[in-house]
N, C-alpha and C. Protein backbone atom coordinates (compact mmCIF):
# COMPACT_ATOMS: atom_id res chain seq x y z
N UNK A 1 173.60 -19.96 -100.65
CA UNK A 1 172.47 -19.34 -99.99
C UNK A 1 172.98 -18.19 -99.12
N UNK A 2 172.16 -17.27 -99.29
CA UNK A 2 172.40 -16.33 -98.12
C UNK A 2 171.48 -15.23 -97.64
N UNK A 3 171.76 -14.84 -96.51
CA UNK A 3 170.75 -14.59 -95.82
C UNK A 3 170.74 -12.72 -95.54
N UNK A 4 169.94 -12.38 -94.62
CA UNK A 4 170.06 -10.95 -94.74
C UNK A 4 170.39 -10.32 -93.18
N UNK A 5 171.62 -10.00 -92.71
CA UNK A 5 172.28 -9.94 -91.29
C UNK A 5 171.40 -8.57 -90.83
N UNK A 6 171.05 -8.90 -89.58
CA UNK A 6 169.93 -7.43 -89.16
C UNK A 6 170.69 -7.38 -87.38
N UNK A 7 170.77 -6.16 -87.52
CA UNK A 7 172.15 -5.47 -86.53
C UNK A 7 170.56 -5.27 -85.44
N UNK A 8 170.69 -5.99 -84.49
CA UNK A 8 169.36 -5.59 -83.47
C UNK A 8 170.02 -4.94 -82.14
N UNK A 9 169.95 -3.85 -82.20
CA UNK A 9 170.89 -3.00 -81.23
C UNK A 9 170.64 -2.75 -80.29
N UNK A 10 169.27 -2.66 -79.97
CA UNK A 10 168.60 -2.63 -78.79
C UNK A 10 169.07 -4.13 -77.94
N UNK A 11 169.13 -5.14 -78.27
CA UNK A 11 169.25 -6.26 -77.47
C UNK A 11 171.23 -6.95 -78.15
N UNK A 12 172.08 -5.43 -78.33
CA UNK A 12 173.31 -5.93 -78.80
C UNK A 12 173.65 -7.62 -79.59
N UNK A 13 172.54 -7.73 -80.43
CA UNK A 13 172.78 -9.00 -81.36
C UNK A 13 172.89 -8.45 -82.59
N UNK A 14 173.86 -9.59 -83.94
CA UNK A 14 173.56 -9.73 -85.40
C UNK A 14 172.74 -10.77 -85.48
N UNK A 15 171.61 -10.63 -86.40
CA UNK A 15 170.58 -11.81 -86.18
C UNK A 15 170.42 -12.29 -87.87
N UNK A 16 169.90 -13.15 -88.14
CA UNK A 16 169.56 -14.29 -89.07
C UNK A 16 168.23 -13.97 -89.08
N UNK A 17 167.13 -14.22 -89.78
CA UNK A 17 165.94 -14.15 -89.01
C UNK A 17 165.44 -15.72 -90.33
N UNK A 18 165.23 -16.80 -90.21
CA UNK A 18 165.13 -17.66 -90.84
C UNK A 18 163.60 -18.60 -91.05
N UNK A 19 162.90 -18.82 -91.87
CA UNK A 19 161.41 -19.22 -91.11
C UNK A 19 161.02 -18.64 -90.07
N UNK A 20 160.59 -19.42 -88.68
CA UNK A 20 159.87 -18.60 -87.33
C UNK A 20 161.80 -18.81 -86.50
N UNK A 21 162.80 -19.22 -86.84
CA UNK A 21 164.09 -19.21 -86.04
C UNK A 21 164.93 -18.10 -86.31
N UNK A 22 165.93 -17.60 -84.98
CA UNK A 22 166.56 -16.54 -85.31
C UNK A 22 168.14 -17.11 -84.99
N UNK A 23 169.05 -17.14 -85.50
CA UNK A 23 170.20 -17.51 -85.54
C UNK A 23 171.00 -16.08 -85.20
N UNK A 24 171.61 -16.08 -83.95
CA UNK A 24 172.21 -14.97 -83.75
C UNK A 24 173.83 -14.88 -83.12
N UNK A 25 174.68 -13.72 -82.84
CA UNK A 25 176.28 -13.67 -82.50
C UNK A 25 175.74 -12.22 -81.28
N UNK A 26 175.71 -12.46 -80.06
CA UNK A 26 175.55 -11.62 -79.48
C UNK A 26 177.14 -10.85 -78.91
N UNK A 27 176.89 -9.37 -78.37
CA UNK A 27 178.19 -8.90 -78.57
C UNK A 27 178.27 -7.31 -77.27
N UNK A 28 179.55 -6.93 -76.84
CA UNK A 28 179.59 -6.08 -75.86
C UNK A 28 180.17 -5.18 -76.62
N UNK A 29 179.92 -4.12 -76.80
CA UNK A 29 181.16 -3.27 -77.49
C UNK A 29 181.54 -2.02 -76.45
N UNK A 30 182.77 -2.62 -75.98
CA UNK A 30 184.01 -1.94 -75.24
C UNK A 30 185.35 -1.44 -76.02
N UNK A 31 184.51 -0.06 -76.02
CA UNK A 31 185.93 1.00 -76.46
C UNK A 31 186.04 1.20 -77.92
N UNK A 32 185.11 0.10 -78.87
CA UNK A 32 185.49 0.17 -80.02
C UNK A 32 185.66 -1.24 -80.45
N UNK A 33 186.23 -2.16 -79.08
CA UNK A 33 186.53 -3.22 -79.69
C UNK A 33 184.81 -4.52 -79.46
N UNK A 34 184.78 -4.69 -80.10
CA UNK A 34 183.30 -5.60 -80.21
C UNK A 34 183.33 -6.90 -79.71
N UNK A 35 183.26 -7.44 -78.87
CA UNK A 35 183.41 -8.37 -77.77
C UNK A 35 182.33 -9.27 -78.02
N UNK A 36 182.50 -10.68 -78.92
CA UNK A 36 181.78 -11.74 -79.54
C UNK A 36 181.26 -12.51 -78.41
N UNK A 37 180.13 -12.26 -77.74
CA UNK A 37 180.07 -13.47 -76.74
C UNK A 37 179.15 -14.88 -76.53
N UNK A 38 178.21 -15.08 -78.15
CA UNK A 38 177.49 -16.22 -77.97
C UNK A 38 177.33 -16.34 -79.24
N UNK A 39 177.69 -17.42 -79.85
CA UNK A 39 177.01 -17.39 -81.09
C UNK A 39 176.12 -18.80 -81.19
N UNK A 40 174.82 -18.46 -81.31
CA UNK A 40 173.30 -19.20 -81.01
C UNK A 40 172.78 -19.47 -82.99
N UNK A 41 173.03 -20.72 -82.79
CA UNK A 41 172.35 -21.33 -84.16
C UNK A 41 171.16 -22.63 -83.23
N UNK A 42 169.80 -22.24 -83.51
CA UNK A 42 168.59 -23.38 -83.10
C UNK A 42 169.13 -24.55 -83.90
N UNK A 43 168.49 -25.76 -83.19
CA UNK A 43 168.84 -26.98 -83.60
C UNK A 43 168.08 -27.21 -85.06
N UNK A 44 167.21 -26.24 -85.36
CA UNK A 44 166.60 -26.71 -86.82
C UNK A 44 167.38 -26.77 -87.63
N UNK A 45 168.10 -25.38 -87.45
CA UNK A 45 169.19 -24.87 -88.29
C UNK A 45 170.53 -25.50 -88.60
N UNK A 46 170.71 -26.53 -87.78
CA UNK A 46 172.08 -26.89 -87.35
C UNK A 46 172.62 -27.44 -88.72
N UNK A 47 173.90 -27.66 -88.69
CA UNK A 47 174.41 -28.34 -89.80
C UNK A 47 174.39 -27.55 -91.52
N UNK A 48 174.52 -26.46 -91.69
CA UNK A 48 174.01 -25.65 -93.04
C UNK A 48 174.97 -24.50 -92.62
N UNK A 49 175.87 -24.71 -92.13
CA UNK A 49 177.23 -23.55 -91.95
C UNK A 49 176.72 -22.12 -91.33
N UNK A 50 175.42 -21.92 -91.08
CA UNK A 50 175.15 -20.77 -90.42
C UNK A 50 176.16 -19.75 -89.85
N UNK A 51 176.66 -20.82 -88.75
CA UNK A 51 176.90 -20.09 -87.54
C UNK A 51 178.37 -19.46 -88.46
N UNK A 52 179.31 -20.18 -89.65
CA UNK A 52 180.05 -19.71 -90.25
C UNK A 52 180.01 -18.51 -91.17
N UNK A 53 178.57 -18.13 -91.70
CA UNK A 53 178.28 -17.37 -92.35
C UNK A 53 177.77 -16.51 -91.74
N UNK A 54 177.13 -16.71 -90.87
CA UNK A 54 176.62 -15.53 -89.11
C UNK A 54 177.39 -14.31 -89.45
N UNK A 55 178.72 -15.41 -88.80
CA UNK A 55 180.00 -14.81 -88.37
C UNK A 55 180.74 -13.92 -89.34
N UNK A 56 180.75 -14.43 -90.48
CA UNK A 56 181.80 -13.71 -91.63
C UNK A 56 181.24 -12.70 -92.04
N UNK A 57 179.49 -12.33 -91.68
CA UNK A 57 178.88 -11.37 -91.57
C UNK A 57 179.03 -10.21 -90.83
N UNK A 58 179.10 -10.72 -89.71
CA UNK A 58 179.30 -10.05 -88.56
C UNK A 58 180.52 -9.44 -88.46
N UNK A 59 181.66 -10.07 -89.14
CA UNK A 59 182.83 -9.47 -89.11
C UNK A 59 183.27 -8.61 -90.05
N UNK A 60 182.53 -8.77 -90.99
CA UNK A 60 182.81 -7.28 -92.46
C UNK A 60 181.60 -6.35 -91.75
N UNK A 61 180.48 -6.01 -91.13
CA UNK A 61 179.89 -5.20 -90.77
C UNK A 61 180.58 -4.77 -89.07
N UNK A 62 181.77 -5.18 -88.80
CA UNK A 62 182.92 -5.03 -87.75
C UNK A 62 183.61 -4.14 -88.36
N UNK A 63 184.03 -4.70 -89.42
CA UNK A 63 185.50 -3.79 -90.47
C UNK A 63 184.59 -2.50 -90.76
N UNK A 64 183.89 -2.46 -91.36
CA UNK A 64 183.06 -1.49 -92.08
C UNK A 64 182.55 -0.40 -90.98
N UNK A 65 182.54 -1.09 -89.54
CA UNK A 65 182.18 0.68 -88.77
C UNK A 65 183.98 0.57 -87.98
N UNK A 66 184.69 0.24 -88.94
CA UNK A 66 186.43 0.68 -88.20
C UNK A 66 186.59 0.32 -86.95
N UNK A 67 185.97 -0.47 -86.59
CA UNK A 67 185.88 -1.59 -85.38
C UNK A 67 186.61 -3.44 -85.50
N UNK A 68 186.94 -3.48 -84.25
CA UNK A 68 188.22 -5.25 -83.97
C UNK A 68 187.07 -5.95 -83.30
N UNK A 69 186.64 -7.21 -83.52
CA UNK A 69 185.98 -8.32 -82.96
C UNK A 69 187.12 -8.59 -81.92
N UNK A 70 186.70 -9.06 -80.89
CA UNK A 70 187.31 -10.24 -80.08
C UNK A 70 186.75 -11.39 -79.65
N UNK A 71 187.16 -12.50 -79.60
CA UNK A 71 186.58 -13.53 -79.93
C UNK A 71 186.64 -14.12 -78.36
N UNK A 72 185.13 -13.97 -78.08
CA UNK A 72 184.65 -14.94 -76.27
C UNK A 72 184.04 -15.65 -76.55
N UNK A 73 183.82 -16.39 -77.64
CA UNK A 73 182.79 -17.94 -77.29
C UNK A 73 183.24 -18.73 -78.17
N UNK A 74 183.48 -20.27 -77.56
CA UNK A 74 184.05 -21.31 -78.09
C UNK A 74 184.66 -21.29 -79.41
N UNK A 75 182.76 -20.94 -80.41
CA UNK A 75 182.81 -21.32 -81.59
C UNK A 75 183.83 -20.15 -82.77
N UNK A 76 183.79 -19.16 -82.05
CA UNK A 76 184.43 -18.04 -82.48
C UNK A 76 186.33 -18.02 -82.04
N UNK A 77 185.90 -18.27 -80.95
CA UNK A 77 188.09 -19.15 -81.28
C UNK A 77 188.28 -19.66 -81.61
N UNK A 78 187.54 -20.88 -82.05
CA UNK A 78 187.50 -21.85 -83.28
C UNK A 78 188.09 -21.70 -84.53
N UNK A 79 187.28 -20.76 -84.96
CA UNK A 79 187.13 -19.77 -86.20
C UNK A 79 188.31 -19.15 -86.27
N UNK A 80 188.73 -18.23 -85.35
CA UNK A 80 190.14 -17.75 -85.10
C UNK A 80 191.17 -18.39 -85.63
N UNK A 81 191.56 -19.70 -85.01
CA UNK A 81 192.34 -20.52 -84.87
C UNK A 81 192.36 -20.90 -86.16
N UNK A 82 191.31 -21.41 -86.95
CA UNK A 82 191.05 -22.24 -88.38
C UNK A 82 191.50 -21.18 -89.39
N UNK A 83 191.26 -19.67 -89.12
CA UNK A 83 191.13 -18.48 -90.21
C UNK A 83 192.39 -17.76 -89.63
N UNK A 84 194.02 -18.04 -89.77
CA UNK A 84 194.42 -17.22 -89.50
C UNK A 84 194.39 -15.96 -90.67
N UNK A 85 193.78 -15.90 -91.76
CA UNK A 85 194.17 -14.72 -92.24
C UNK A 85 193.01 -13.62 -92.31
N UNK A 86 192.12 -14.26 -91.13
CA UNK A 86 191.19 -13.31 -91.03
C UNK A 86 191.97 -12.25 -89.29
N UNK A 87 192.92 -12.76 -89.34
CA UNK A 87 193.54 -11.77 -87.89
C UNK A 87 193.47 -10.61 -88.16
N UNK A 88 193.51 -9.79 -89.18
CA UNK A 88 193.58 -8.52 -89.05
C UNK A 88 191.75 -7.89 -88.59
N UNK A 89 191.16 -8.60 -88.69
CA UNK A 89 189.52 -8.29 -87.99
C UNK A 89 189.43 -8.65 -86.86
N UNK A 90 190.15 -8.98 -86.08
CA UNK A 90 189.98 -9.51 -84.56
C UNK A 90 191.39 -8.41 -83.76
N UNK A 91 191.08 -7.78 -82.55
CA UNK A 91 191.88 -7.24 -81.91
C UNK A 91 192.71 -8.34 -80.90
């Protein structure tokens, strides 16, 4: 399954938009480098790898404007830690 990632820039989120739920990775971008700081999956949603597929979203539309994620919320050092060979997308 997959979904369609919508860059909402006005309120610095990548969003999900799913039934009436929005599954989102909110973010600071300092200098270039894109500063990961919440990643929000609703409890409907839970359990269906979202927040994994959010993310792997979020991070090729990272690569693609020549921009480094850095990873500030739990679930995203997680990810880090589990994916070392996704290091070259994270500053």
């Amino acid at each position: 399954m997959s979904y369609t990632l919508i860059h909402n820039a006005d309120e610095c989120k990548y969003e999900y938009h799913i039934d009436s739920y929005v599954a989102y990775i909110t973010y600071d971008d300092q200098n270039g480098n894109m500063h990961l700081t919440h990643t929000i999956v609703p409890k409907e949603l839970a359990g269906k790898g979202l927040a994994k597929m959010l993310l792997e979203d979020v991070l090729q539309e990272i690569k693609k404007a020549s921009k480094k994620a850095v990873a500030e919320c739990s679930y995203i050092v997680k990810y880090q830690e589990k994916n070392p060979e996704a290091s070259d997308l994270f500053a």
